[in-house]
Protein backbone atom coordinates (compact mmCIF):
# COMPACT_ATOMS: atom_id res chain seq x y z
CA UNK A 1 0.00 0.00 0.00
CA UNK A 2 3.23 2.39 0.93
CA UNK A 3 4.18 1.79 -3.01
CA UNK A 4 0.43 2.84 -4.08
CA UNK A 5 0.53 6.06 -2.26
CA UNK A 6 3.86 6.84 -4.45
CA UNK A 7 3.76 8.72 -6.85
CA UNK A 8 4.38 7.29 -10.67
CA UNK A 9 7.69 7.84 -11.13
CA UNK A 10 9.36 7.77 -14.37
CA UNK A 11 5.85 8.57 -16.03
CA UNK A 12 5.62 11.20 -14.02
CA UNK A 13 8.73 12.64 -14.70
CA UNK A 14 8.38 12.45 -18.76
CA UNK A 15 4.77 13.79 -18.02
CA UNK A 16 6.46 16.81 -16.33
CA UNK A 17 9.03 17.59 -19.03
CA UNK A 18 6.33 17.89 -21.80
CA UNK A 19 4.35 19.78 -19.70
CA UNK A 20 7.51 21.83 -19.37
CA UNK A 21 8.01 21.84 -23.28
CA UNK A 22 4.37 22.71 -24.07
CA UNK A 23 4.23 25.14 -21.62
CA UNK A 24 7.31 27.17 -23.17
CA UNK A 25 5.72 26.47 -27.12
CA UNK A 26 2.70 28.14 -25.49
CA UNK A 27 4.58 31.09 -24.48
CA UNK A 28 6.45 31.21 -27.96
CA UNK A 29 3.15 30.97 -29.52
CA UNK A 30 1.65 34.07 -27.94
CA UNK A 31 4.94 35.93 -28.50
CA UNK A 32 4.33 35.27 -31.73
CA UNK A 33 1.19 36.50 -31.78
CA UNK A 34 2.06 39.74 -29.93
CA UNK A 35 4.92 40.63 -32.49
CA UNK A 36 2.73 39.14 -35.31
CA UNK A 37 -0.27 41.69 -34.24
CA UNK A 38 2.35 44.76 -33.31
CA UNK A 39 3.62 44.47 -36.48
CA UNK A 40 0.47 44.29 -38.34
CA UNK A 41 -1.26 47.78 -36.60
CA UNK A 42 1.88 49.24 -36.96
CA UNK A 43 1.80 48.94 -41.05
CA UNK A 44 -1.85 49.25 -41.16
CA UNK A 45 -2.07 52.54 -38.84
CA UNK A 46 1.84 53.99 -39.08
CA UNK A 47 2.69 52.79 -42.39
CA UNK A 48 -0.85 52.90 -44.21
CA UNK A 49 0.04 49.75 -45.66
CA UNK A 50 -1.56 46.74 -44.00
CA UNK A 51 0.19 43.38 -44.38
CA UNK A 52 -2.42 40.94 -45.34
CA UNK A 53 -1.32 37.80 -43.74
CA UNK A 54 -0.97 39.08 -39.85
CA UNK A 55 -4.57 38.18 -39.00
CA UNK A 56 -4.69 34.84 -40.38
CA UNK A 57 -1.28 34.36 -38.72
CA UNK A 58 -2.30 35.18 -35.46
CA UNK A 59 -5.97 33.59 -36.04
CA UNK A 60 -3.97 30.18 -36.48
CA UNK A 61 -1.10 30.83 -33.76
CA UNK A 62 -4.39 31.47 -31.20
CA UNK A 63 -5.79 28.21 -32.21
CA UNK A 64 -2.11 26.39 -31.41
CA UNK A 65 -2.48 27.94 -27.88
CA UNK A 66 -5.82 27.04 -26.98
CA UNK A 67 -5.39 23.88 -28.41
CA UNK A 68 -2.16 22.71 -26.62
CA UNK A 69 -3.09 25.16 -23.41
CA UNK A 70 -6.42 22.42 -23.22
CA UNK A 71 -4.01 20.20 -22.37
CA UNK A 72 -2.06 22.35 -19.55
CA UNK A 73 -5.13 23.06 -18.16
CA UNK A 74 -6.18 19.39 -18.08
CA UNK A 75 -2.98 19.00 -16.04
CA UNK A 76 -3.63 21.11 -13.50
CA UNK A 77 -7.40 20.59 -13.48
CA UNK A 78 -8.13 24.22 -14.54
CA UNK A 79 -11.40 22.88 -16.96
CA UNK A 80 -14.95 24.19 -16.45
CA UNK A 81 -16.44 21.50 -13.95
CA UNK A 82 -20.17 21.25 -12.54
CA UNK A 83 -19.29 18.95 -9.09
CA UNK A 84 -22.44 20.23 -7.19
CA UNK A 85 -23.44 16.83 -7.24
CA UNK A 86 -20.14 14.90 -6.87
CA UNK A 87 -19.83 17.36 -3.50
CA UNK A 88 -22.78 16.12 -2.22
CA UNK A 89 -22.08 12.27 -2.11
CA UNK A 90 -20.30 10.25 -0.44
CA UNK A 91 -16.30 9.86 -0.40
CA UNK A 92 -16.42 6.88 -2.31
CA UNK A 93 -19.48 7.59 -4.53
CA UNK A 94 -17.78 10.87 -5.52
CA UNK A 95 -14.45 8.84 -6.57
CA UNK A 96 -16.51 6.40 -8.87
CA UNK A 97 -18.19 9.22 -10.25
CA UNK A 98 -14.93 11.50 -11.01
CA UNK A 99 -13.59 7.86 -12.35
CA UNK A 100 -16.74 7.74 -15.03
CA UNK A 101 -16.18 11.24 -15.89
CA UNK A 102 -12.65 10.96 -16.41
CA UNK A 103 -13.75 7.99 -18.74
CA UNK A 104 -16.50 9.61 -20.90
CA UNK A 105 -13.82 12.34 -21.54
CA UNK A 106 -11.37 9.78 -22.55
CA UNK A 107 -13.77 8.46 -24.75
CA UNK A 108 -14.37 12.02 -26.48
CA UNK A 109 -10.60 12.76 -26.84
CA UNK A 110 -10.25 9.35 -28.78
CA UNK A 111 -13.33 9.84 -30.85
CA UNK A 112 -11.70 13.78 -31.83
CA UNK A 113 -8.33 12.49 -32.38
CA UNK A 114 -9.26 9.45 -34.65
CA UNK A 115 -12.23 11.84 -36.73
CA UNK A 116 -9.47 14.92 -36.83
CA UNK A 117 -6.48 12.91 -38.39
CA UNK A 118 -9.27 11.36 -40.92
CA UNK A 119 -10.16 15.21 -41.57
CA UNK A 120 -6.45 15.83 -42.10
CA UNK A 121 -6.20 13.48 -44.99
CA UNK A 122 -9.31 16.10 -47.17
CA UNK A 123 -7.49 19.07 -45.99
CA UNK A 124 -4.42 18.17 -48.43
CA UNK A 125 -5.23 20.28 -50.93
CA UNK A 126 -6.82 23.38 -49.34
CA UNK A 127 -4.37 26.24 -49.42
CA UNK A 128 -5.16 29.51 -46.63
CA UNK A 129 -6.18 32.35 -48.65
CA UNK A 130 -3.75 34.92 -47.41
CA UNK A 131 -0.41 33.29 -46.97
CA UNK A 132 -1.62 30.11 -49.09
CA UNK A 133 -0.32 27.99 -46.06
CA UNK A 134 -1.82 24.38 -46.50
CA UNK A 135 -4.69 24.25 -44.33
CA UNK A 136 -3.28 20.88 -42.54
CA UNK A 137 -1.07 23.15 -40.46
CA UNK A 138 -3.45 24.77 -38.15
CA UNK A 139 -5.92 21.60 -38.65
CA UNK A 140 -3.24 19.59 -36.75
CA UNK A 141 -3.49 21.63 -33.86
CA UNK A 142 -6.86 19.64 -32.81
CA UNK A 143 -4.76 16.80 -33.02
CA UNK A 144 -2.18 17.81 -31.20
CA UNK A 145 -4.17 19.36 -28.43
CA UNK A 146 -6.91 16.12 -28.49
CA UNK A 147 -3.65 13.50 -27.98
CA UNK A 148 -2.01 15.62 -25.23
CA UNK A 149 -5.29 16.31 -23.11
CA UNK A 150 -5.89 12.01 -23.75
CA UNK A 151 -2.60 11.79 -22.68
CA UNK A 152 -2.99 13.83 -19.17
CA UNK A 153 -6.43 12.20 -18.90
CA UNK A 154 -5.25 8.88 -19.14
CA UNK A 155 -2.80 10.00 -16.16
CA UNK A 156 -5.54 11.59 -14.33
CA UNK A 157 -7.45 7.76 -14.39
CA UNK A 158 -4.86 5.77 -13.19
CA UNK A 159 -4.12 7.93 -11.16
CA UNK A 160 -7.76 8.24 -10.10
CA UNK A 161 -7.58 4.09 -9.87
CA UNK A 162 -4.51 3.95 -7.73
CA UNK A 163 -5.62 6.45 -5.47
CA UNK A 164 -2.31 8.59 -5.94
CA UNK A 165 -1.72 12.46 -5.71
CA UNK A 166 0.21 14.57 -8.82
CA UNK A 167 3.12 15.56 -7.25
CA UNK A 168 3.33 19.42 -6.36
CA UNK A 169 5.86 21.82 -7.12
CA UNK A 170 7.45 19.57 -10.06
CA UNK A 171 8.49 17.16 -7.67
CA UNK A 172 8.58 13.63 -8.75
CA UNK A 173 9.20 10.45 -7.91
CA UNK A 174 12.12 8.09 -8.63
């Protein structure tokens, strides 16, 4: 029982460092974004010559963020959650039921990731209209985002099974 009340190790290590790495492509991202958008007004208002790509640019560089920030906030538990009812039941009624949650999500994330990489394969062809960017690129953001918030799902169930804590403050186990 000592091991159970462990943390996951190893797992939770690599878990941490892609958190880490997603967490610093988010910030790139909305750098990007901010430079991308600065530089836009600036031609458009200083200039008088607007660039025509900046808001499609920064339209797909916000859907990158959300997409992989779903999956930071899935981590830390930072989703929307109605758990009036959970609140209200018993300690081990309100585990089963954040268990069967946890599992209709997973079930969601795999039915989005499997129907988004089909989509991928029709999106070939289609070209963005202002910087003719093929339209897979910001498409694969769903992907991306679906398969990282499985992933820290999938954690969050075992986890939920085992009856282990996430570690706090980036500590992990060995």
């Amino acid at each position: 029982m000592v091991g159970r009340m462990q943390n996951l190790g190893i797992v939770d290590k690599a878990i941490a460092g892609l958190e880490k790495a997603i967490d610093w492509v988010v910030t790139i991202i909305i750098a990007m974004m901010v430079i991308n958008i600065t530089a836009g007004v600036f031609f458009r208002y200083v200039l008088g010559n607007s660039l025509v790509w900046t808001e499609e640019l920064s339209r797909y560089l916000m859907v990158w963020a959300g997409m992989l920030g779903a999956g930071l906030a899935m981590a830390d538990g930072s989703h929307v959650g109605i758990d009036l009812v959970v609140n209200k039941c018993s300690p081990a009624l309100a585990h089963a039921l954040r268990i069967i949650a946890k599992i209709v999500i997973q079930i969601f994330l795999t039915i989005v990731v499997i129907k988004s990489f089909a989509y991928l394969d029709t999106l070939k062809i289609q070209k963005s209209s202002a910087m003719e960017m093929p339209m897979v690129i910001p498409y694969l953001s769903v992907c991306a985002g679906a398969i990282f918030m499985s992933l820290e799902n999938l954690l969050i169930i075992v986890r939920l099974f085992l009856r282990i804590e996430k570690p706090d403050n980036g500590e992990v186990g060995i």
